[in-house]
C-alpha atoms as a PDB file:
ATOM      1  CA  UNK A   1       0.000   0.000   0.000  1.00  0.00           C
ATOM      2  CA  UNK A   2       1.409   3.598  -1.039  1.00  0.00           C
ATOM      3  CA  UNK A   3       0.976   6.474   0.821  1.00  0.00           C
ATOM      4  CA  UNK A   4      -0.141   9.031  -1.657  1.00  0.00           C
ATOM      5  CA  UNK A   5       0.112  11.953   0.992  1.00  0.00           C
ATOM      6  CA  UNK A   6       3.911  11.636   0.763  1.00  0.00           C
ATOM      7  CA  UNK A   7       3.769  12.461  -2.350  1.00  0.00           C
ATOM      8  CA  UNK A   8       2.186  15.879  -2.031  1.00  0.00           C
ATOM      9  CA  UNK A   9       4.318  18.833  -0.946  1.00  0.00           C
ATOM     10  CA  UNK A  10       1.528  21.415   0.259  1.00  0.00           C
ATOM     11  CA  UNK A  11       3.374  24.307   1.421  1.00  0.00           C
ATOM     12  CA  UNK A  12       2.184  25.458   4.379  1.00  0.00           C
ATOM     13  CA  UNK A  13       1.426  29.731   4.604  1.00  0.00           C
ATOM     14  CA  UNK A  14       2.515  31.352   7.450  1.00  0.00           C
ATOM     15  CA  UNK A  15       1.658  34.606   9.641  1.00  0.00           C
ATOM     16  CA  UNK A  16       5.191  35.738   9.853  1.00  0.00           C
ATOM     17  CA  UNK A  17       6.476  36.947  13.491  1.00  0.00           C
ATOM     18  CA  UNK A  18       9.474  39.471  12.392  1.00  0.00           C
ATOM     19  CA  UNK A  19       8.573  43.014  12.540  1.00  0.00           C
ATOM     20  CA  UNK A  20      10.067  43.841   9.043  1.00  0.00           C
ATOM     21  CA  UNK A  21      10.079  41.152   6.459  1.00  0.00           C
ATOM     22  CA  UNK A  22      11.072  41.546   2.724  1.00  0.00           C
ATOM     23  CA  UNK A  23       9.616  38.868   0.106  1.00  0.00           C
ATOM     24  CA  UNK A  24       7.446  39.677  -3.406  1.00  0.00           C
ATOM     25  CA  UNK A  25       3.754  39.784  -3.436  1.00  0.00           C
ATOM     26  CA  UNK A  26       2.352  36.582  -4.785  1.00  0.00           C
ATOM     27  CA  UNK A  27      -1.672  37.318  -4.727  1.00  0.00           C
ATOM     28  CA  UNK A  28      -3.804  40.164  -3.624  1.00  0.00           C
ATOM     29  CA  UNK A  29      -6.561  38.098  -2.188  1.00  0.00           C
ATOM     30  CA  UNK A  30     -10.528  40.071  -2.414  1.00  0.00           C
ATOM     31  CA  UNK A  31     -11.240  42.082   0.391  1.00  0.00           C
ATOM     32  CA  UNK A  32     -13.753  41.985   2.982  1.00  0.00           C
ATOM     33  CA  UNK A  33     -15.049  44.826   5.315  1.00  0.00           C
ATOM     34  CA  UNK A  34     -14.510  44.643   9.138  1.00  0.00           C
ATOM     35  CA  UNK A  35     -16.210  47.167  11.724  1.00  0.00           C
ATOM     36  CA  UNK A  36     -14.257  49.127  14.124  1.00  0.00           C
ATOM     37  CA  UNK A  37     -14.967  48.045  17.784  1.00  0.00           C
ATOM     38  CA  UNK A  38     -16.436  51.286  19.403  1.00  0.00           C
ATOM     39  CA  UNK A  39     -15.861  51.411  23.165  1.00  0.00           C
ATOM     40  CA  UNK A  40     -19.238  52.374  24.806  1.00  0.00           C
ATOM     41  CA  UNK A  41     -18.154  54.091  27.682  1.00  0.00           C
ATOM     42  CA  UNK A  42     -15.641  56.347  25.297  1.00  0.00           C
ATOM     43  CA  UNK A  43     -18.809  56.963  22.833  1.00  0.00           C
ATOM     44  CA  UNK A  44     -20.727  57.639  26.157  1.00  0.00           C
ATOM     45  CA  UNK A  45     -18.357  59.709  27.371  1.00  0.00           C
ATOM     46  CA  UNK A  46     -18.217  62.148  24.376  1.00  0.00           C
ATOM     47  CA  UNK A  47     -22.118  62.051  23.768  1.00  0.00           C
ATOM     48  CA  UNK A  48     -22.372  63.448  27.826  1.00  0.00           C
ATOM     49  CA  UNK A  49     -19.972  66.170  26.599  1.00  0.00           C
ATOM     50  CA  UNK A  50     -21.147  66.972  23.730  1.00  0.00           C
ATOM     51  CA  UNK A  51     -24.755  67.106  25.338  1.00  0.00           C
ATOM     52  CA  UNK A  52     -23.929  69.828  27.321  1.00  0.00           C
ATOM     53  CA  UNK A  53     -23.214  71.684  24.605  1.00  0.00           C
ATOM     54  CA  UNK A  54     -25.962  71.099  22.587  1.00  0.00           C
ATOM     55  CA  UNK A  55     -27.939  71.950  25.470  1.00  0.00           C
ATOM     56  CA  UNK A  56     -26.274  75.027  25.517  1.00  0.00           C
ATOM     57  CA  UNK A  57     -26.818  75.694  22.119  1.00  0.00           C
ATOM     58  CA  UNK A  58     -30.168  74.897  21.979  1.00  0.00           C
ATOM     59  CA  UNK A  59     -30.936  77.509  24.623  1.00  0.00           C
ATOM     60  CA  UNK A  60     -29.451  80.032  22.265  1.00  0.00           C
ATOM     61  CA  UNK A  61     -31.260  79.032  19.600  1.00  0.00           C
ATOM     62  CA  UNK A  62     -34.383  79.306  21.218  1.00  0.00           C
ATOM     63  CA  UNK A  63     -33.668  82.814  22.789  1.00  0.00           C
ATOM     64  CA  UNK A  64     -32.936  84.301  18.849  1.00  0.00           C
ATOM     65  CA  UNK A  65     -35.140  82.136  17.624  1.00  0.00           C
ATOM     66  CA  UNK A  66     -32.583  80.553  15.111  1.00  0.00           C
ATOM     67  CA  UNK A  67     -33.482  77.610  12.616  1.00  0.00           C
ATOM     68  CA  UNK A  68     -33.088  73.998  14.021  1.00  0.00           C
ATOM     69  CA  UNK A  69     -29.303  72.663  13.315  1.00  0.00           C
ATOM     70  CA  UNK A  70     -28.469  69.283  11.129  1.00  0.00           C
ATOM     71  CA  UNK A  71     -29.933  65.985  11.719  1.00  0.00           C
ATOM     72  CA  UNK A  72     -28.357  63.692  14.563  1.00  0.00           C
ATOM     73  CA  UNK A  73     -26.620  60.226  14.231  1.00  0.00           C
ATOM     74  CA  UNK A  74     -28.602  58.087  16.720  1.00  0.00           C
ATOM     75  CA  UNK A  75     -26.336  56.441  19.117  1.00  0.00           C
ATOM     76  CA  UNK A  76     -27.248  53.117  17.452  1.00  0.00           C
ATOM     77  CA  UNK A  77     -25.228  54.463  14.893  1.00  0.00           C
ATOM     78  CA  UNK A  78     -22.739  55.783  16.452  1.00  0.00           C
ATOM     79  CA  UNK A  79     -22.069  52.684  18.731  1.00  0.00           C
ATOM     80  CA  UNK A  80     -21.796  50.593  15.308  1.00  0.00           C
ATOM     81  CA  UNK A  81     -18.662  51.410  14.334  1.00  0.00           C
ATOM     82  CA  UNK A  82     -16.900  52.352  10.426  1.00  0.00           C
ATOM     83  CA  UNK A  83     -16.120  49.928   8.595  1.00  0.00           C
ATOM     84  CA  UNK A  84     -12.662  49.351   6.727  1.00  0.00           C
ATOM     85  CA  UNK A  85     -11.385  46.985   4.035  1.00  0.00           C
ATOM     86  CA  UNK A  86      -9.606  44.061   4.746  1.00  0.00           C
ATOM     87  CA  UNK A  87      -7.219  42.710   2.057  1.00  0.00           C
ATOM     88  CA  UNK A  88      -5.338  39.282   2.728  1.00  0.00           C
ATOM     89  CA  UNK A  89      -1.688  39.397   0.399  1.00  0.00           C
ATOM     90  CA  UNK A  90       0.334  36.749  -0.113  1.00  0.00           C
ATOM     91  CA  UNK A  91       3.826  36.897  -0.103  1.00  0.00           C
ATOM     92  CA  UNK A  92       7.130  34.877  -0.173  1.00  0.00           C
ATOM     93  CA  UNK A  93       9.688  35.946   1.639  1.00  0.00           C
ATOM     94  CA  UNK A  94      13.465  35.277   1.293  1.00  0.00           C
ATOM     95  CA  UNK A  95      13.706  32.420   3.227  1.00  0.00           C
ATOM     96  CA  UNK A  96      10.788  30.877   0.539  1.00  0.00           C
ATOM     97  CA  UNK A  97       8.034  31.108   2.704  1.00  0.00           C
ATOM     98  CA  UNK A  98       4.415  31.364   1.453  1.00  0.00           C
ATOM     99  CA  UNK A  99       3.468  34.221   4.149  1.00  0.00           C
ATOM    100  CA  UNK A 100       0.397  35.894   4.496  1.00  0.00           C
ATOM    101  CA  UNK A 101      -0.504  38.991   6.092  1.00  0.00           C
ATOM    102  CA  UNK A 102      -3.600  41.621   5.889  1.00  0.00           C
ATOM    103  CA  UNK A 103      -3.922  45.250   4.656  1.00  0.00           C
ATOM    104  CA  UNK A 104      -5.891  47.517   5.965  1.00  0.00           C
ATOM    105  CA  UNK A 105      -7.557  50.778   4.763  1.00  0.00           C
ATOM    106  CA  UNK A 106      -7.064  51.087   0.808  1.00  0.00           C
ATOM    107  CA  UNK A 107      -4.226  51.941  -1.388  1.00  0.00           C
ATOM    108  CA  UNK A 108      -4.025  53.581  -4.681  1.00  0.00           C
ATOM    109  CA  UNK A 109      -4.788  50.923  -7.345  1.00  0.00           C
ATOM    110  CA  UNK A 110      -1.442  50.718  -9.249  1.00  0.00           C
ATOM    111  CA  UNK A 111       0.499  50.829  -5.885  1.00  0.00           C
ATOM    112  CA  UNK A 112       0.746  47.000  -5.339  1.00  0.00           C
ATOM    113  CA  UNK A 113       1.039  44.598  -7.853  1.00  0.00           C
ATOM    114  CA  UNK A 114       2.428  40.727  -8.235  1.00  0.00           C
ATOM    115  CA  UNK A 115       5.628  40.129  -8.384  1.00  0.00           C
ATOM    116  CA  UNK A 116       6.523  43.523  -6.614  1.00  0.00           C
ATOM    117  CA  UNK A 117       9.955  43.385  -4.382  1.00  0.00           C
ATOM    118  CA  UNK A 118       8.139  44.720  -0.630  1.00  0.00           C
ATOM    119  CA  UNK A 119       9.688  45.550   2.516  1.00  0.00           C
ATOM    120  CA  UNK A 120       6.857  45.446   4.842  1.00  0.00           C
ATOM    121  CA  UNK A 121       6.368  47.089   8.352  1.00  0.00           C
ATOM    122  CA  UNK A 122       4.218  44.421  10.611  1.00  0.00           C
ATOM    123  CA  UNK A 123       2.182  45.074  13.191  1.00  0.00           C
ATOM    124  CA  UNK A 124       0.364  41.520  15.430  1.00  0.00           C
ATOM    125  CA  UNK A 125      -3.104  41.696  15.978  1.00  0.00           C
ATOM    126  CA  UNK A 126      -5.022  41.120  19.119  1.00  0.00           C
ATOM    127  CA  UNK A 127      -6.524  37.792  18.118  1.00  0.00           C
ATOM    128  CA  UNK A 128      -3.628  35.457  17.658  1.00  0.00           C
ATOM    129  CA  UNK A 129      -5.382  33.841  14.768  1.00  0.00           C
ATOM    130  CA  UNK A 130      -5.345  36.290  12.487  1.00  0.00           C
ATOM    131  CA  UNK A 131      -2.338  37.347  10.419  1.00  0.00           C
ATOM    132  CA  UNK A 132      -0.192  40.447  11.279  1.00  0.00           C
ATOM    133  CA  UNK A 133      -1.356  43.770   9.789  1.00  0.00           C
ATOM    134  CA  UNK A 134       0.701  45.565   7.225  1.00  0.00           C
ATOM    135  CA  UNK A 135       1.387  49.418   9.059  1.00  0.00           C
ATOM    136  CA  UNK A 136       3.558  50.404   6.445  1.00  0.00           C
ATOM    137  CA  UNK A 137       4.936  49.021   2.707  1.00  0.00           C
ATOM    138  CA  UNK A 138       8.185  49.906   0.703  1.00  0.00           C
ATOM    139  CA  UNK A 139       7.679  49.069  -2.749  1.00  0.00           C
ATOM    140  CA  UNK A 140      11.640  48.305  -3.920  1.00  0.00           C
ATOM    141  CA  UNK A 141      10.126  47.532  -7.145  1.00  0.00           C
ATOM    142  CA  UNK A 142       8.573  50.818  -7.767  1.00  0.00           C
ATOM    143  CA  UNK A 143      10.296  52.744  -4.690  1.00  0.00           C
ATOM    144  CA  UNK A 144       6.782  54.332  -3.585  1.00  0.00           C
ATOM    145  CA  UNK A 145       6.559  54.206   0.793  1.00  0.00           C
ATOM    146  CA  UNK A 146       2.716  53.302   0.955  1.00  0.00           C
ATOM    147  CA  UNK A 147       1.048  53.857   4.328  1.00  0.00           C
ATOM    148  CA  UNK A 148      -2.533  51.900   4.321  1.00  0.00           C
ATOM    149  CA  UNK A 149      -5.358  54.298   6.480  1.00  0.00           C
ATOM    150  CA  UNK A 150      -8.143  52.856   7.997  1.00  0.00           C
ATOM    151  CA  UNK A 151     -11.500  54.839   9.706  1.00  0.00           C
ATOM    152  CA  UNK A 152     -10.843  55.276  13.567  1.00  0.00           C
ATOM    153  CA  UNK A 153     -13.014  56.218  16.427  1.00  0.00           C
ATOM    154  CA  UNK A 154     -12.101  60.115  15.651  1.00  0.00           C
ATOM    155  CA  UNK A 155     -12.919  60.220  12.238  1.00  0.00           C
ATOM    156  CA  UNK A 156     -16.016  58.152  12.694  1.00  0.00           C
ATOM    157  CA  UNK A 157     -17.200  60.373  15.356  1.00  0.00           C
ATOM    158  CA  UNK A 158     -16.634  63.388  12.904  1.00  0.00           C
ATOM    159  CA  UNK A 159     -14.981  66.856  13.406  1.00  0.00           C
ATOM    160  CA  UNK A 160     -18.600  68.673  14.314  1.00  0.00           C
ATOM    161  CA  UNK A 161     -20.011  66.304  17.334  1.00  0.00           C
ATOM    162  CA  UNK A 162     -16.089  66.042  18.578  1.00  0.00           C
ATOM    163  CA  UNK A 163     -15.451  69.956  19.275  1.00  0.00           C
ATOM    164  CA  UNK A 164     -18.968  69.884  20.122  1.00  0.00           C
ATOM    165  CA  UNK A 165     -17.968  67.222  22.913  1.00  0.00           C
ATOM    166  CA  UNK A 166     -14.703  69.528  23.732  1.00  0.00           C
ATOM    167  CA  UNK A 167     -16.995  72.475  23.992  1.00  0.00           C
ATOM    168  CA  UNK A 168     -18.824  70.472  26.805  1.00  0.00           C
ATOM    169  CA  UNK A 169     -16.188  69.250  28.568  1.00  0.00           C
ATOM    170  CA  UNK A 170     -15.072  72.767  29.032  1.00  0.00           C
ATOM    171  CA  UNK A 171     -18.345  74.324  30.034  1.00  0.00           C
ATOM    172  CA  UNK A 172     -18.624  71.325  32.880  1.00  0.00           C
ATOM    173  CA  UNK A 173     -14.677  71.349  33.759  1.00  0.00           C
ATOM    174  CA  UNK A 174     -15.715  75.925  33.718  1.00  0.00           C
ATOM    175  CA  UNK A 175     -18.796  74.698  36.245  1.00  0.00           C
ATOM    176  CA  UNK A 176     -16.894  73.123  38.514  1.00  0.00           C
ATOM    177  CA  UNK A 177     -13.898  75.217  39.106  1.00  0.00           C
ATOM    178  CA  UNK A 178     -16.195  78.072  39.696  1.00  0.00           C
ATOM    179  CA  UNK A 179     -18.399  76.086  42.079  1.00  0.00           C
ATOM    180  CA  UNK A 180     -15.244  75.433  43.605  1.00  0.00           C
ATOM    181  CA  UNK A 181     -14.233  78.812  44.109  1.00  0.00           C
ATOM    182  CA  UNK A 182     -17.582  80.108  45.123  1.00  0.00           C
END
């Protein structure tokens, strides 16, 4: 009896462990999306703060009889967080091994190719499952330094509701300082 699984030399792919590693790309894989955890008591935090100040607004409003402002994310919303894409690349690195790792954010299309010579910047991520994410790519083939950007809490929040929440937080830190002195 032969043992036809001797015959096959699968090569395994591997999250690499260095924090730089240089190989060429073998395959952009087809990204995915994946949601940004939002921490409730952070989101809660800044909603408080910036409710003070939209209290404080709307008072104003009222007393010059203004016209109502924009509409309002709902905190549903807000607690789901952005999403980003998710691209899996496979690479071989110089020792020969079929690595794989995962991009965040997006790139300009013609920045990555196959067969491109990379120098990659790794970062681990906090499941141990999943392959390290890419924080930063020399292309030695085409000499472009890439830097992938994903959606964060801050930029998911958006620029109005966060110095809206900053606004707040200094009216209530304003509060109790003078309570304190008085």
């Amino acid at each position: 009896m032969v043992d036809m699984d001797s015959d096959l030399h699968i090569r395994r792919i591997v999250h690499p462990t260095d924090r730089i590693v240089t190989g060429r790309i073998i395959r952009l894989m087809d990204g995915y999306p994946r949601e940004v955890r939002i921490g409730q008591p952070v989101l809660v935090a800044v909603l408080a703060a910036a409710g003070v100040a939209g209290l404080l607004m709307a008072l104003v409003r009222s007393l010059f009889s203004a016209g109502s402002g924009a509409a309002r994310r709902r905190f549903k919303e807000l607690k789901k967080g952005p999403e980003y894409l998710v691209t899996p690349v496979r690479l071989r690195d110089a020792a020969g091994r079929l690595c794989e790792v995962e991009l965040h954010g997006h790139l300009p299309q013609s920045a990555l190719h196959p067969a491109d010579h990379v120098q990659l910047t790794l970062r681990p991520q906090g499941d141990p499952d999943l392959p390290p994410k890419i924080e930063r790519i020399v292309n030695l083939t085409t000499g472009q330094l890439l830097t992938p950007r994903t959606a964060t809490l801050w930029s998911h929040l958006g620029p109005p509701l966060l110095l809206q929440a900053a606004l707040g937080a200094l009216l209530v830190a304003a509060l109790v300082a003078w309570s304190a002195l008085t």
